[in-house]
C-alpha atoms as a PDB file:
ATOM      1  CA  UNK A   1       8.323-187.777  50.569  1.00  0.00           C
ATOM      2  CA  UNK A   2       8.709-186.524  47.116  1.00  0.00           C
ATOM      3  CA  UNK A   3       5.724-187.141  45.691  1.00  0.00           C
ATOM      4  CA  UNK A   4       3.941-184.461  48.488  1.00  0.00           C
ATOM      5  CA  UNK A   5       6.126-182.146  48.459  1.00  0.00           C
ATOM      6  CA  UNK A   6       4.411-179.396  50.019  1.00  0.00           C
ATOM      7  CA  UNK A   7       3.984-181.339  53.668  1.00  0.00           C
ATOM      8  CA  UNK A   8       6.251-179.197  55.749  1.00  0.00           C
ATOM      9  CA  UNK A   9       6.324-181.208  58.752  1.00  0.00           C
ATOM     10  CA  UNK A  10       8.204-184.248  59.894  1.00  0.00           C
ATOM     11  CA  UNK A  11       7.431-187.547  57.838  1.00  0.00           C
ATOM     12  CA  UNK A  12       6.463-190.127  60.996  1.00  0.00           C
ATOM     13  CA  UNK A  13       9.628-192.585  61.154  1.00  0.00           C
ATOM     14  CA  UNK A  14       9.626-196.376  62.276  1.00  0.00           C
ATOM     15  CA  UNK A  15      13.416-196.448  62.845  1.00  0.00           C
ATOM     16  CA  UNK A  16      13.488-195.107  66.253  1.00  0.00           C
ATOM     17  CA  UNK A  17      10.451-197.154  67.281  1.00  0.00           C
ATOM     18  CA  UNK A  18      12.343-200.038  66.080  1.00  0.00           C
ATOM     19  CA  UNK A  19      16.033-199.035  67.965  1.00  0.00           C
ATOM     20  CA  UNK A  20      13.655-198.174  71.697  1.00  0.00           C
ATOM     21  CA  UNK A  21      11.827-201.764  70.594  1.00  0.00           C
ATOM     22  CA  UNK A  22      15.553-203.667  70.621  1.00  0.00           C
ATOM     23  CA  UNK A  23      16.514-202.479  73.904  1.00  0.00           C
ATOM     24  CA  UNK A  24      13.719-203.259  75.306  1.00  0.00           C
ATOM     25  CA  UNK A  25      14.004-207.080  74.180  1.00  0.00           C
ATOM     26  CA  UNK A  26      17.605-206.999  74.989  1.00  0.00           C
ATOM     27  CA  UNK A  27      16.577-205.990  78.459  1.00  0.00           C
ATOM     28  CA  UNK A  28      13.983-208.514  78.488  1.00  0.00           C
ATOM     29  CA  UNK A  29      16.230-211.444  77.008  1.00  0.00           C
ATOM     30  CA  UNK A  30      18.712-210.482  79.820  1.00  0.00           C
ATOM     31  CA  UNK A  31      16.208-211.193  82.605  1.00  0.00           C
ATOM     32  CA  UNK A  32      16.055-207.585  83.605  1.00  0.00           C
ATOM     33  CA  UNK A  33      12.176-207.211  83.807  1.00  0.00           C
ATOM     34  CA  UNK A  34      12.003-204.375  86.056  1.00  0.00           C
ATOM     35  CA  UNK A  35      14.505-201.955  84.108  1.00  0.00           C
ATOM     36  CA  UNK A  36      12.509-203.075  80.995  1.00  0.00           C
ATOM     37  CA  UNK A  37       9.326-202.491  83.067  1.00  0.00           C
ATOM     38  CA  UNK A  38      10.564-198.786  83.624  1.00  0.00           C
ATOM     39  CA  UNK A  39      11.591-198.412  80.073  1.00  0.00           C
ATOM     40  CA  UNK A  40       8.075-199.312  79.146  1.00  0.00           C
ATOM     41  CA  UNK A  41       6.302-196.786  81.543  1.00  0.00           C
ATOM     42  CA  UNK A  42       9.074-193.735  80.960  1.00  0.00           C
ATOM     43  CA  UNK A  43      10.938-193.937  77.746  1.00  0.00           C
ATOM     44  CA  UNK A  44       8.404-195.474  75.315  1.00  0.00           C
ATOM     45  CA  UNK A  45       5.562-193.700  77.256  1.00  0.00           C
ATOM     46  CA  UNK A  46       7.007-190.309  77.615  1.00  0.00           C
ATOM     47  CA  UNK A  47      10.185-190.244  75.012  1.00  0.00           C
ATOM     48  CA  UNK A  48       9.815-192.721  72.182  1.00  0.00           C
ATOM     49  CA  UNK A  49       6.174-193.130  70.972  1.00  0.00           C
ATOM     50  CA  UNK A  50       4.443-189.125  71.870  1.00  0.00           C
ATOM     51  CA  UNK A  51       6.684-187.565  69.150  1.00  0.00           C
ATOM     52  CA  UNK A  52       6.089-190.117  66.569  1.00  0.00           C
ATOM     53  CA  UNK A  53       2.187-190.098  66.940  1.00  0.00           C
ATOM     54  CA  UNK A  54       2.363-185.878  66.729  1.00  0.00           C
ATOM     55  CA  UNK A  55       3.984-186.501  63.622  1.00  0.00           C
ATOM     56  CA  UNK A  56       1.165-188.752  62.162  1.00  0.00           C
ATOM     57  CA  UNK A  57      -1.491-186.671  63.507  1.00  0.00           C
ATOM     58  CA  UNK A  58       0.149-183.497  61.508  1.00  0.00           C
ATOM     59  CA  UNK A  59       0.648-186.026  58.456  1.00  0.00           C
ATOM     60  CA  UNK A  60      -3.250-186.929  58.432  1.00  0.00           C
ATOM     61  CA  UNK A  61      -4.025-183.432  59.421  1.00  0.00           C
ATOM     62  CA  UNK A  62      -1.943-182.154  56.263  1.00  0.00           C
ATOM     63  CA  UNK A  63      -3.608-184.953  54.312  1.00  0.00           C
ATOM     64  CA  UNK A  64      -7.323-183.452  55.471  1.00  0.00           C
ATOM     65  CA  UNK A  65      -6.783-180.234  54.709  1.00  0.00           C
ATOM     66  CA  UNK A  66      -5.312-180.999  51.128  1.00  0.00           C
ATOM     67  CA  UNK A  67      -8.837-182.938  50.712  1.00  0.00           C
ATOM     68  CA  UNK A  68     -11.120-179.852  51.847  1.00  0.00           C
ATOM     69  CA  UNK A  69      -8.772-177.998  48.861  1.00  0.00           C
ATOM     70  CA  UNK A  70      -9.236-180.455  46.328  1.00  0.00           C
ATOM     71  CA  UNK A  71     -13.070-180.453  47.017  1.00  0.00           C
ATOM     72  CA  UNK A  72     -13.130-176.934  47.267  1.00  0.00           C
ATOM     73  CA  UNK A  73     -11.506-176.537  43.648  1.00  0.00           C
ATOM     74  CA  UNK A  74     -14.387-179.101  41.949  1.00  0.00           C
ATOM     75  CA  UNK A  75     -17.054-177.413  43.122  1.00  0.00           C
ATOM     76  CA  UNK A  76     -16.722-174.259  40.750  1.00  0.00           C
END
């Protein structure tokens, strides 16, 4: 995230997509399709995927407003 330094927020990150996306195909490689059923509708629904999608709304938000700026200083 160096080269914007000034984003304040939370850079979006794939890692704990990618741990809630194991367990889910361990608990589908052991056979245990309802538990991975319920993992689907409460952890990745509700836990795992909300917070990462905030954080790449506020990224492309942050990216928007630096683009009004940028516009804003060329026009003078």
């Amino acid at each position: 995230g160096e080269a914007y330094p000034d984003f304040a927020g939370a850079w979006p990150s794939v890692e704990p997509l990618s741990a809630e996306l194991q367990t889910f195909e361990a608990l589908l490689s052991d056979g245990r399709y309802a538990d991975a059923n319920e993992w689907h509708e409460i952890t990745w629904k509700h836990d795992a995927l909300p917070p990462f999608i905030d954080r790449l709304k506020a990224l492309r938000e942050w990216f928007e407003e630096q683009e009004r700026r940028d516009s804003g200083e060329s026009d003078r």
